[in-house]
C-alpha atoms as a PDB file:
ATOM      1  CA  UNK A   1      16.801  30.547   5.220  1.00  0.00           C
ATOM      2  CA  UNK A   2      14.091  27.857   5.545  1.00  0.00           C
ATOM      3  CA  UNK A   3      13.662  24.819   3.546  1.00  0.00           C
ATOM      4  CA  UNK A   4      10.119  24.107   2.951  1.00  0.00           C
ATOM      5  CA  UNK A   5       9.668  20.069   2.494  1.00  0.00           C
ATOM      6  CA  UNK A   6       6.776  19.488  -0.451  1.00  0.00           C
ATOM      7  CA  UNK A   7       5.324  15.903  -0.298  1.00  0.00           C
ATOM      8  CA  UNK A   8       2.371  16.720  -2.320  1.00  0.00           C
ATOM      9  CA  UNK A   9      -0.016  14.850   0.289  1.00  0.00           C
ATOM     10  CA  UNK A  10       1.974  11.540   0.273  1.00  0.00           C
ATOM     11  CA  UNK A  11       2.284   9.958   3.262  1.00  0.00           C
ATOM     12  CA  UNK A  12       4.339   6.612   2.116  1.00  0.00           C
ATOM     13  CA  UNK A  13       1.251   4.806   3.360  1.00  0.00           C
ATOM     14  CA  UNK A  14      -2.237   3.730   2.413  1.00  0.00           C
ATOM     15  CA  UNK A  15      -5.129   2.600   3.996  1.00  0.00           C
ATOM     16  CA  UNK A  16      -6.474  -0.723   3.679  1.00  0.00           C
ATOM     17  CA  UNK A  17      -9.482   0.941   1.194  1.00  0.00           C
ATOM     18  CA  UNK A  18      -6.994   2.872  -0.693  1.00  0.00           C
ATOM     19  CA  UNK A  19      -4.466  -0.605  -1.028  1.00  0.00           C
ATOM     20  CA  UNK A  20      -7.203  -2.273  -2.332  1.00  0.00           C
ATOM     21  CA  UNK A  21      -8.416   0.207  -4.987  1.00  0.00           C
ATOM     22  CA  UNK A  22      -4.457   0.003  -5.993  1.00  0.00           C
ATOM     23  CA  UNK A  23      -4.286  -3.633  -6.465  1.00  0.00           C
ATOM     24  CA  UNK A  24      -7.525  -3.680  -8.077  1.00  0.00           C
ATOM     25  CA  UNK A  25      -8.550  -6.578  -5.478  1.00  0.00           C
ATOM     26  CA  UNK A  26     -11.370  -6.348  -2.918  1.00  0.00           C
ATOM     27  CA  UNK A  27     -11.011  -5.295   1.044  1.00  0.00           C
ATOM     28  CA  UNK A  28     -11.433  -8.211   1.995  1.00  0.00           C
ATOM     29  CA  UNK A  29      -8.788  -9.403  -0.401  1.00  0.00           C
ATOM     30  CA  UNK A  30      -6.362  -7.060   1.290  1.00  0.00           C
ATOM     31  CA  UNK A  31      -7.322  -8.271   4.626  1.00  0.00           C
ATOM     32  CA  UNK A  32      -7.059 -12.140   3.724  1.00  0.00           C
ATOM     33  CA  UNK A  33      -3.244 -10.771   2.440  1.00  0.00           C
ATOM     34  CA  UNK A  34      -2.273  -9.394   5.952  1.00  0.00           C
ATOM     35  CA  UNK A  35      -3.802 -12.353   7.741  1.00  0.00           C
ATOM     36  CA  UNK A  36      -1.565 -14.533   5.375  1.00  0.00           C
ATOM     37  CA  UNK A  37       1.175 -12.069   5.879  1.00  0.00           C
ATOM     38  CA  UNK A  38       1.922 -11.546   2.526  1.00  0.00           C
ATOM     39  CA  UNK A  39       1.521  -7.961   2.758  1.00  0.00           C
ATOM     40  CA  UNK A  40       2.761  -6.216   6.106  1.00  0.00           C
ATOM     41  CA  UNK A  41       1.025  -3.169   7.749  1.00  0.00           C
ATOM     42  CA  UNK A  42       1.971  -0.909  10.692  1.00  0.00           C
ATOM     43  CA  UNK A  43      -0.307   1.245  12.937  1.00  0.00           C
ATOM     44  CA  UNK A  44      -0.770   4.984  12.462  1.00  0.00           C
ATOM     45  CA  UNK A  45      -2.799   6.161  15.405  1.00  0.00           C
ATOM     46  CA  UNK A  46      -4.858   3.323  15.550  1.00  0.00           C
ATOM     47  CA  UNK A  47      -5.385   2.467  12.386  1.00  0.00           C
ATOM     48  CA  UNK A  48      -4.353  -0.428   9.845  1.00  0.00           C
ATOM     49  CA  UNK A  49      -2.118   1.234   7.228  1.00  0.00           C
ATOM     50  CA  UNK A  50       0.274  -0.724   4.039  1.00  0.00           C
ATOM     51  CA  UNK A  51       3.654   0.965   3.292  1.00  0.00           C
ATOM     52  CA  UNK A  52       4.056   1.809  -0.340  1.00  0.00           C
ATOM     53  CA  UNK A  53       7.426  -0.477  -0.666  1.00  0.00           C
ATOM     54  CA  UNK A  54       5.049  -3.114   0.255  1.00  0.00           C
ATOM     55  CA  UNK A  55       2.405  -2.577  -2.533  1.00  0.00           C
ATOM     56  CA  UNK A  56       5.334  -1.615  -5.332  1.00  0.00           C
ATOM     57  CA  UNK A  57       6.146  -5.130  -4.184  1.00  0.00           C
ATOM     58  CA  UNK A  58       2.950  -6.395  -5.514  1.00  0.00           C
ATOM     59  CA  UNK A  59       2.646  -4.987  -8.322  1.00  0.00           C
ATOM     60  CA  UNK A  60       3.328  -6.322 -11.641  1.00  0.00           C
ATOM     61  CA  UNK A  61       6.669  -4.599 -13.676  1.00  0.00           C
ATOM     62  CA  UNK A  62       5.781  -2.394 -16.270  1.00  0.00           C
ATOM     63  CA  UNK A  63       5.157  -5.085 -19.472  1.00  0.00           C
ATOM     64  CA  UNK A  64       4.417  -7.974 -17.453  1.00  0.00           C
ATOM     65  CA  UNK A  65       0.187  -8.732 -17.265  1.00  0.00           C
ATOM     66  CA  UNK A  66      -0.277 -10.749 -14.035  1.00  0.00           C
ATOM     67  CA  UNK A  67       2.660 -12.789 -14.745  1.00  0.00           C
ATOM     68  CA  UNK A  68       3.158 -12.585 -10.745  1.00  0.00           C
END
């Protein structure tokens, strides 16, 4: 029997656009962050790409308003 895997089109990373539209900050923003190294990225055939563990990282707790 075969085990389908569903992942529902998540990858476990995002692009630099779609990391920016989730921190609510500008591209640039996100660039200036990876310059600084405060938020890593690896390459994924070329391209600049943030691992979700390093965005949850970012974001604020549940309750907590920019207290960060």
């Amino acid at each position: 029997m075969e085990t389908k895997k569903f992942d529902a089109g998540f990858s476990g990373v995002s692009s630099v656009r779609e990391a920016a539209w989730i921190l609510g900050v500008s591209r640039s923003e996100v660039h200036r962050l990876i310059r600084v190294g405060v938020l890593p990225t690896v390459r994924r055939r070329s391209r600049l790409v943030v691992p979700a563990h390093a965005l949850a990282r970012l974001l604020p707790l549940p309750g907590e308003r920019g207290q960060r």
